[in-house]
Protein backbone atom coordinates (compact mmCIF):
# COMPACT_ATOMS: atom_id res chain seq x y z
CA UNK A 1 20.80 -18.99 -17.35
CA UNK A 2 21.50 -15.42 -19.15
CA UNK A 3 18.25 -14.26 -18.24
CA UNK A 4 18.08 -15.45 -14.44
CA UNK A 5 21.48 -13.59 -13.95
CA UNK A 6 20.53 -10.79 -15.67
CA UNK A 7 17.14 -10.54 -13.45
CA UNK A 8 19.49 -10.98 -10.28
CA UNK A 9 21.82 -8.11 -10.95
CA UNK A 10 18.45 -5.77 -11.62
CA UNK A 11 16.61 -6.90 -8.95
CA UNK A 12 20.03 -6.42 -6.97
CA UNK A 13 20.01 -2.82 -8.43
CA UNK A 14 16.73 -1.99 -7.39
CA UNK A 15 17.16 -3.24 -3.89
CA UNK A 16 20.02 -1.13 -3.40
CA UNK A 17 18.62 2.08 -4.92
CA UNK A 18 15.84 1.67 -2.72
CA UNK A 19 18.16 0.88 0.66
CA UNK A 20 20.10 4.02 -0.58
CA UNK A 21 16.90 6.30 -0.92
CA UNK A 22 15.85 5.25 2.77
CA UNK A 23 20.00 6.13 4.30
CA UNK A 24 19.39 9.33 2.76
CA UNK A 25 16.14 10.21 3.84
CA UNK A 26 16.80 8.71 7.24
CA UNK A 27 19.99 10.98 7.80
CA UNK A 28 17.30 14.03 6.41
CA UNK A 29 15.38 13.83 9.32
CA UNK A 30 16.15 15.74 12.24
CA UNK A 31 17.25 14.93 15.61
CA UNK A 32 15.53 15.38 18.55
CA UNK A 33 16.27 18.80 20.87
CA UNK A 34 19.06 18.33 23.37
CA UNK A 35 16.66 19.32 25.92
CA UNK A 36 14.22 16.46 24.96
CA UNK A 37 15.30 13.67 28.07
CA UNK A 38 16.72 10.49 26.79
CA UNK A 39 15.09 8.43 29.83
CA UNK A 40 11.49 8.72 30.70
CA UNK A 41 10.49 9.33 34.33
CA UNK A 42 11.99 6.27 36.29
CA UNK A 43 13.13 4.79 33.48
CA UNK A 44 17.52 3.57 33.93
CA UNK A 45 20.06 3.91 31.84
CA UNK A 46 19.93 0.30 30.20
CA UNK A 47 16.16 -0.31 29.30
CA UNK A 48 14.51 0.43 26.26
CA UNK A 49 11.45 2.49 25.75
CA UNK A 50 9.91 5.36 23.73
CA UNK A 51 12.94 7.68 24.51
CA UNK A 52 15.39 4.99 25.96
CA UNK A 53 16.37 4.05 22.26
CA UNK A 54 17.55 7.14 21.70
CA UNK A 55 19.59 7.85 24.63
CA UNK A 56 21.85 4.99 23.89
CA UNK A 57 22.48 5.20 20.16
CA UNK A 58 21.73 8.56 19.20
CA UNK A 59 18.83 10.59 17.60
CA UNK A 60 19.86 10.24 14.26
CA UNK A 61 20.46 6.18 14.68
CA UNK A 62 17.10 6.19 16.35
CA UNK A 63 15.69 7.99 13.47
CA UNK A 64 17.07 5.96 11.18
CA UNK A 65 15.42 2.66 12.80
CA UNK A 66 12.32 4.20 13.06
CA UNK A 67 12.05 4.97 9.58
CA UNK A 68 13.13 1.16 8.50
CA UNK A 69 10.77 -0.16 10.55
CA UNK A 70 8.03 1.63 9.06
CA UNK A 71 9.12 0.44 5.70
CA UNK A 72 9.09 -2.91 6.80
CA UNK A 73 5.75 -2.91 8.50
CA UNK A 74 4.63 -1.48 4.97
CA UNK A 75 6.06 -4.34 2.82
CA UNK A 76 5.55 -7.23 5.64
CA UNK A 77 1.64 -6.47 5.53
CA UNK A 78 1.41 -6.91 1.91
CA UNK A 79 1.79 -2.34 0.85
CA UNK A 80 4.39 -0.78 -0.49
CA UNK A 81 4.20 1.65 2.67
CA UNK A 82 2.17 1.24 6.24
CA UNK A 83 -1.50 1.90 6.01
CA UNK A 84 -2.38 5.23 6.15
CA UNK A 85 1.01 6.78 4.55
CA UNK A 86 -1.13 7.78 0.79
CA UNK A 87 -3.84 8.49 3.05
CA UNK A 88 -5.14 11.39 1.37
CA UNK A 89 -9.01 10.75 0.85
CA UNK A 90 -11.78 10.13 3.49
CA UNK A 91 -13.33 6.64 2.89
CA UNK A 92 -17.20 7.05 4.08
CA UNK A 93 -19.13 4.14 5.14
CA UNK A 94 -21.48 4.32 2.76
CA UNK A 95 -19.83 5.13 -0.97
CA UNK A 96 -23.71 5.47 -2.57
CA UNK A 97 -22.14 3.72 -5.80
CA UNK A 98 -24.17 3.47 -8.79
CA UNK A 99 -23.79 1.23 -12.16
CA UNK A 100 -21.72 4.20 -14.09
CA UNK A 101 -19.54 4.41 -11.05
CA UNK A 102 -18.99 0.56 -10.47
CA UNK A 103 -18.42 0.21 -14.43
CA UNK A 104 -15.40 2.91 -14.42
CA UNK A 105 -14.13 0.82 -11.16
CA UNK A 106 -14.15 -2.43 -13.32
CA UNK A 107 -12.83 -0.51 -16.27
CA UNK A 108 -9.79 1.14 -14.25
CA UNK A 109 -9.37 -2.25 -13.08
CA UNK A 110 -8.17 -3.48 -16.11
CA UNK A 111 -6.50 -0.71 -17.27
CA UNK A 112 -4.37 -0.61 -14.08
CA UNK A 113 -3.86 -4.56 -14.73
CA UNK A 114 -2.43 -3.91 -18.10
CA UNK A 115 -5.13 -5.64 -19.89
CA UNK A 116 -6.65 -3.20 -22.72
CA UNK A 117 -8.55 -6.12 -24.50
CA UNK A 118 -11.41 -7.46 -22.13
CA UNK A 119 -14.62 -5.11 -21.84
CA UNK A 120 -16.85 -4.40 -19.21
CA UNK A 121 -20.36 -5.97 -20.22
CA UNK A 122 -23.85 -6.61 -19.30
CA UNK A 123 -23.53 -3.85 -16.31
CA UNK A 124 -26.98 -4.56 -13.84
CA UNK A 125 -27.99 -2.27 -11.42
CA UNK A 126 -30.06 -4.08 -8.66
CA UNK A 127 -31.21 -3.38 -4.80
CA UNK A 128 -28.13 -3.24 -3.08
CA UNK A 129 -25.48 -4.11 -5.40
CA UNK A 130 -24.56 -3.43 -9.19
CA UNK A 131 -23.52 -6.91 -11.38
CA UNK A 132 -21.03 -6.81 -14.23
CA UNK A 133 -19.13 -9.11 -16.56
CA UNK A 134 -16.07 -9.25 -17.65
CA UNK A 135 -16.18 -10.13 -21.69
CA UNK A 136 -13.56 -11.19 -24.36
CA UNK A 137 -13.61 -9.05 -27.62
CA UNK A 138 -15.81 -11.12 -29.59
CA UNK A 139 -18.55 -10.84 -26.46
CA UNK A 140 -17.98 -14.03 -24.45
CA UNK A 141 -18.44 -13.83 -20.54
CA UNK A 142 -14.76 -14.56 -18.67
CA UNK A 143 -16.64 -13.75 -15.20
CA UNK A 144 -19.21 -11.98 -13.27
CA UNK A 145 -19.18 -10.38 -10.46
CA UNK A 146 -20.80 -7.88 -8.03
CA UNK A 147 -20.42 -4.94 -5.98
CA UNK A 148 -21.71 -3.71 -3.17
CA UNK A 149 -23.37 -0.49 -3.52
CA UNK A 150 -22.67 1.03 -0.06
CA UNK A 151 -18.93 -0.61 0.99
CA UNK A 152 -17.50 -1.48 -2.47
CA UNK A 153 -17.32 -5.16 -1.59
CA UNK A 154 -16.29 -7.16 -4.69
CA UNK A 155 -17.62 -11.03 -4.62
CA UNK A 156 -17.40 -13.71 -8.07
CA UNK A 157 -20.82 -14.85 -8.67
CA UNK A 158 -19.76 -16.55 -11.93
């Protein structure tokens, strides 16, 4: 019961340091210029569109929405932030990966997972993919898989 409480009031912690971080950068942003209208063309005074939003409640409220609906179209679609906000690499179509690159891939993978004991084993480079397995310390197979050379596509095989 300790522990469940415990894990309530941090996750309640979090959740509010987070909330807190977004009111803050929200009220950072600026508002649009006064001469911006608040109505598009033939647009009245009590519907809602690109600019009607802000005519009624404000720039900085508008901002503020904005911004928390980004954040939740990030976390609703399984991110921690809408696709294309880390953007910072180009992804080509064809990645031209080879069996040193796929085996750092699989390695980083279970670094990043927190797992420092399996290995990376019996690495296969073939026509248009590159097979692996994932082994225990003593050398027994957990799982194979492969990887597409040219999209990176990861599929079991065993």
């Amino acid at each position: 019961m300790r522990k469940t409480i415990i894990a309530a009031v941090a996750a309640s912690a979090i959740t509010g340091a987070v909330a807190g971080g977004m009111v803050r950068l929200a009220a950072a942003q600026q508002t649009p210029p006064a001469e911006q209208a608040p109505f598009e063309p033939g647009q009245q005074p009590g519907q809602f569109g690109h600019h009607g939003m802000m005519g009624r409640m404000g720039g900085g409220m508008w901002a503020r929405m904005h911004w928390m609906r980004h954040m939740h179209d990030g976390f609703m679609h399984g991110g921690f932030a809408a696709p294309g906000t880390f953007a910072l690499l180009y992804h080509p179509a064809d990645r031209q990966l080879n069996a040193g690159d796929v085996q750092k891939i699989a390695e980083a993978f279970l670094i990043w997972n927190g797992n420092h004991t399996w290995k990376v084993a019996d690495v296969a480079d073939n026509a248009d993919s590159v097979g692996f397995a994932y082994a225990a310390p003593d050398g027994t197979v957990i799982a194979r898989f492969s990887m597409d050379k040219r999209t990176g596509h990861l599929a079991r095989v065993g």
